[in-house]
C-alpha atoms as a PDB file:
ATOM      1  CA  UNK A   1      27.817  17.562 -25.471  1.00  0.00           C
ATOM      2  CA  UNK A   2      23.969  17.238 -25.451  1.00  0.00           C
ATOM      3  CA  UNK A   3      22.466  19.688 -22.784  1.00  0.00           C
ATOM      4  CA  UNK A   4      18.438  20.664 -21.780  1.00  0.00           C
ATOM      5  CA  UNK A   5      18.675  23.843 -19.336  1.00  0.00           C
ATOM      6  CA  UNK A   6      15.492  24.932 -18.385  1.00  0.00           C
ATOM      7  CA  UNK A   7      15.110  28.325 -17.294  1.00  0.00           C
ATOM      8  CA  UNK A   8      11.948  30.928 -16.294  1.00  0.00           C
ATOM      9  CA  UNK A   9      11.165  29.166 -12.990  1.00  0.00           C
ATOM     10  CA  UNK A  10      10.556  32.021 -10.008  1.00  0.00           C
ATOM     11  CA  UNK A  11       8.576  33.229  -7.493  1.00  0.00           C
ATOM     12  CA  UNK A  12       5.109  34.379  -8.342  1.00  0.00           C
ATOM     13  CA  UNK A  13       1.983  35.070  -6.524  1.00  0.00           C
ATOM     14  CA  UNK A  14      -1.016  33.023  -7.150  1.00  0.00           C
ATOM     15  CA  UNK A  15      -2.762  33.806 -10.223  1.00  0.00           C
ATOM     16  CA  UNK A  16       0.171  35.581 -11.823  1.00  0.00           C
ATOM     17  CA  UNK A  17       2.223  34.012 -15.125  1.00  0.00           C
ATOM     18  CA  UNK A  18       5.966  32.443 -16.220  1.00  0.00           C
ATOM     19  CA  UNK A  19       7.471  31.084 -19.181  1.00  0.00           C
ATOM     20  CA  UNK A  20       9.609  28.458 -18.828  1.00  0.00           C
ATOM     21  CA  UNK A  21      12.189  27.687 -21.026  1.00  0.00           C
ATOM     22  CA  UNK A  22      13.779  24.615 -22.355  1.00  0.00           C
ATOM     23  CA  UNK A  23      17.041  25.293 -24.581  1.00  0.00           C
ATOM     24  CA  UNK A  24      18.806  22.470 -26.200  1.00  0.00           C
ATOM     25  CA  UNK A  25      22.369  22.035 -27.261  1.00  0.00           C
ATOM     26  CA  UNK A  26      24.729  19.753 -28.572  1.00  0.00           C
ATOM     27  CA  UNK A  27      21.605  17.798 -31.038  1.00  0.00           C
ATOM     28  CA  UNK A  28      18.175  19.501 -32.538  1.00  0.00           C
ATOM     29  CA  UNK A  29      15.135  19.132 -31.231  1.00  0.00           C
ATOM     30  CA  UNK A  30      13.334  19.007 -34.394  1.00  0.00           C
ATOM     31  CA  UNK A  31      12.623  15.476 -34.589  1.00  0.00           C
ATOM     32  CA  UNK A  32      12.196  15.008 -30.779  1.00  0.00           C
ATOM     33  CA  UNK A  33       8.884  14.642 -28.644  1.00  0.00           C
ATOM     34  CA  UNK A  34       9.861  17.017 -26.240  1.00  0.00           C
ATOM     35  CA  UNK A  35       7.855  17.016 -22.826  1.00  0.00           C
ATOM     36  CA  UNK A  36       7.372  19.061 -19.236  1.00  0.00           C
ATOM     37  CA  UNK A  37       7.045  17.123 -15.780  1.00  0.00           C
ATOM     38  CA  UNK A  38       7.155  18.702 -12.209  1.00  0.00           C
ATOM     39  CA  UNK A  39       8.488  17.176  -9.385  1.00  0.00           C
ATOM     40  CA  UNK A  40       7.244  18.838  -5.910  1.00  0.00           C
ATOM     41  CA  UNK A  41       8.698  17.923  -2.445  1.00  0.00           C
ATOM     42  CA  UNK A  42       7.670  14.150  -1.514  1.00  0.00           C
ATOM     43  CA  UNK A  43       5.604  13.648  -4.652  1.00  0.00           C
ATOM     44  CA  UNK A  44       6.311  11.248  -7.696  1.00  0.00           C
ATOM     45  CA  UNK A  45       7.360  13.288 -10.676  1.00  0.00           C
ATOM     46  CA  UNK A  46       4.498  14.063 -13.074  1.00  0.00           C
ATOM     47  CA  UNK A  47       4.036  14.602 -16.667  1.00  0.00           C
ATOM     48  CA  UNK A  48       2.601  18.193 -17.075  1.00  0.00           C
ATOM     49  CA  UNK A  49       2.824  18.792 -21.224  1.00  0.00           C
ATOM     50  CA  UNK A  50       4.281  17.366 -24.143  1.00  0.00           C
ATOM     51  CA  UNK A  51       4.604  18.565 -27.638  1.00  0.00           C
ATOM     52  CA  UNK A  52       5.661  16.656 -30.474  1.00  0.00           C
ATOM     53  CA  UNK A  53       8.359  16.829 -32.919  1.00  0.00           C
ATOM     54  CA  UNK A  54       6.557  15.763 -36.057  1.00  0.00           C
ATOM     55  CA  UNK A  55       3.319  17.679 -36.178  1.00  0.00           C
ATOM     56  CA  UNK A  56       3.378  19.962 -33.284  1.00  0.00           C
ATOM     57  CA  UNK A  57       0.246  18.000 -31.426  1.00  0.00           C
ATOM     58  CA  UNK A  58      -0.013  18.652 -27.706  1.00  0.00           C
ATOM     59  CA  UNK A  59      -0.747  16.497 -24.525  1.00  0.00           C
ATOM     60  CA  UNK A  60      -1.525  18.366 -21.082  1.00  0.00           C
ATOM     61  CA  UNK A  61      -2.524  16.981 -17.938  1.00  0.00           C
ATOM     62  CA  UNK A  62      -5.967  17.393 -16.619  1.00  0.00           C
ATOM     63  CA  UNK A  63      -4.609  19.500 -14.003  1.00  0.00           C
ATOM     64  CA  UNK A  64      -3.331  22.135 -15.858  1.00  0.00           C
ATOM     65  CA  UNK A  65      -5.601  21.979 -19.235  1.00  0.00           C
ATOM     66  CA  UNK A  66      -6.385  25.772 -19.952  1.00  0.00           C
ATOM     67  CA  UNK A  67      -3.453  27.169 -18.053  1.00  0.00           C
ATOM     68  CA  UNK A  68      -0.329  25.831 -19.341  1.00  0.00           C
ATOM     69  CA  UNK A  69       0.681  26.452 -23.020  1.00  0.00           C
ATOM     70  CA  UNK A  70       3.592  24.409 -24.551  1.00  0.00           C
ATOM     71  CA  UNK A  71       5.248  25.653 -27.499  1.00  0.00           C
ATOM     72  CA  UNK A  72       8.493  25.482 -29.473  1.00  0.00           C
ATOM     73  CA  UNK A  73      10.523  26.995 -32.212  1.00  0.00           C
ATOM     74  CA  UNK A  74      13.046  25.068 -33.637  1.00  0.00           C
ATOM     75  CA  UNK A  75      14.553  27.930 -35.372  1.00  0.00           C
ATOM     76  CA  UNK A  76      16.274  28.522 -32.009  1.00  0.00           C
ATOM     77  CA  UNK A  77      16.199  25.071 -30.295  1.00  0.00           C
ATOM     78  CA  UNK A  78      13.800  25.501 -27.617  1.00  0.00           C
ATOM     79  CA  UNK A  79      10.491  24.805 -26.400  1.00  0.00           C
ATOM     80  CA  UNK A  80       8.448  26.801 -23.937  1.00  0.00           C
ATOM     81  CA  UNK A  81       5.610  26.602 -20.777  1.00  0.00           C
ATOM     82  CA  UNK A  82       3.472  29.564 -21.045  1.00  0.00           C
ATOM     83  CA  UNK A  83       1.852  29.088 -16.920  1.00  0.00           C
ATOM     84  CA  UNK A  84      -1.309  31.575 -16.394  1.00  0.00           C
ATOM     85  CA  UNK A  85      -3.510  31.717 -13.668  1.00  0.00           C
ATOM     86  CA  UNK A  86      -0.432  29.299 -11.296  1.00  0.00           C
ATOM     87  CA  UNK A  87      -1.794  27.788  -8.049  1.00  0.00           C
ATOM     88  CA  UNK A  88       0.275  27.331  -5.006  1.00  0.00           C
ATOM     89  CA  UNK A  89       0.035  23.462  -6.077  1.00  0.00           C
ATOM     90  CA  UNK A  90       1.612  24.491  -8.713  1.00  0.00           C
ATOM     91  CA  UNK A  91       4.935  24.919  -6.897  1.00  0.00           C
ATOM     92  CA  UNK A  92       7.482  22.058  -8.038  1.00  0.00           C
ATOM     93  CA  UNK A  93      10.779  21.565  -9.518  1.00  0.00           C
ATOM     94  CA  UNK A  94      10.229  21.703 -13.424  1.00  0.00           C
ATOM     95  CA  UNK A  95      12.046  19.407 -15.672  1.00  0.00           C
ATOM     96  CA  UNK A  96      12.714  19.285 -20.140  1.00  0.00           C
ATOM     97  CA  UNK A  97      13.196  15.757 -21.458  1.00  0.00           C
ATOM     98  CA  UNK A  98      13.300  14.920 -25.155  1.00  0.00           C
ATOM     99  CA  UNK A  99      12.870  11.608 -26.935  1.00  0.00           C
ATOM    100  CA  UNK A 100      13.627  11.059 -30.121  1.00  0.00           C
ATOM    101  CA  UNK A 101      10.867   7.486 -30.734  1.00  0.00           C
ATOM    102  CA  UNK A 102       7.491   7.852 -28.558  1.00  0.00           C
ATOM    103  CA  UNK A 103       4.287   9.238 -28.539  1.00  0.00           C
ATOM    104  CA  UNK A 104       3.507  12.416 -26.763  1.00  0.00           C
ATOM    105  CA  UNK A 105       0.838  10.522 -24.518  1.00  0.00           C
ATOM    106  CA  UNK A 106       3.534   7.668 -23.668  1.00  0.00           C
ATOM    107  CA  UNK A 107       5.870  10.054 -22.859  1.00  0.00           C
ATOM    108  CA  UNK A 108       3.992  12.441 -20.491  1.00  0.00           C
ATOM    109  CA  UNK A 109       1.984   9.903 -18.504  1.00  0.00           C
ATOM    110  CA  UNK A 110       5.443   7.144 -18.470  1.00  0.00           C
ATOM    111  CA  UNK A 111       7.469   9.784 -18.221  1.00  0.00           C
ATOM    112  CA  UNK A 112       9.790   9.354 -20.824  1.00  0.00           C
ATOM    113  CA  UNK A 113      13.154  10.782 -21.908  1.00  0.00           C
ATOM    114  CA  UNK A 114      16.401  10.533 -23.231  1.00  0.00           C
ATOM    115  CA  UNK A 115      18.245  13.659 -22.067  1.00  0.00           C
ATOM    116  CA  UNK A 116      16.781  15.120 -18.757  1.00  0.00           C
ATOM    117  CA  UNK A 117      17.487  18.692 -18.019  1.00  0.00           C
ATOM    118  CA  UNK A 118      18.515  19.630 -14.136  1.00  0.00           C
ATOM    119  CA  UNK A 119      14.907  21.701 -13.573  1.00  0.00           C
ATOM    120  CA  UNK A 120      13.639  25.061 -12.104  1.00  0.00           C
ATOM    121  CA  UNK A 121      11.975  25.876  -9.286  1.00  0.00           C
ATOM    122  CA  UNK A 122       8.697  27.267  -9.545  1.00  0.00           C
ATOM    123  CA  UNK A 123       7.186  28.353  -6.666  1.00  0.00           C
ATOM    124  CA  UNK A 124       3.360  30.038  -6.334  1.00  0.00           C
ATOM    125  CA  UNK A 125       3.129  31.534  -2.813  1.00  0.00           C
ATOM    126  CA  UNK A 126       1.391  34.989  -1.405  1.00  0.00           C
END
């Protein structure tokens, strides 16, 4: 059965950190474009950061360029968001999706994916 579950997502104060994780099962990510996007109450879902499968190039949104870190290791299936320095606009639902044919831009600002996981809540409040 192919599976995303993200996990990481919390409560943190503003200016503090969390990872988020993305963990795959049931096919490998290796060859996917795999790709973050936040959805927060009454707000279209956005693209935050996607990485891709061939050569590892990045994509982030201008609203989180020099915060958010993406990252994976196919050794164990999973890709990461490293979030420094969150803002309480950060707070959203956070969402994996993989695709196995696009490019990383295409798939962050369309929002593209093939398997979806069911997201964590991140929340950035004082």
């Amino acid at each position: 059965q192919v599976q995303l579950v993200e996990s990481g997502g919390g409560l943190v104060q503003p200016g503090g950190s969390l990872r988020l994780s993305c963990a795959a099962s049931g096919f490998t990510l290796d060859y996917y474009a795999i790709g973050w996007f936040r959805q927060a109450p009454g707000k279209e879902r956005e693209g935050v950061s996607c990485i891709s499968g061939s050569d590892g190039s990045t994509y982030y949104a201008d609203s989180v360029k020099g915060r958010f870190t993406i990252s994976r290791d196919n050794a164990k299936n999973t890709v990461y968001l490293r979030m420094n320095s969150l803002k309480p606009e950060d707070t959203a639902v956070y969402y994996c999706a993989a695709h196995p044919r696009t490019t990383i831009q295409a798939m962050c600002i369309m929002k593209y994916g093939n398997y979806w996981g069911q997201g964590t809540q991140v929340t950035v409040s004082s």
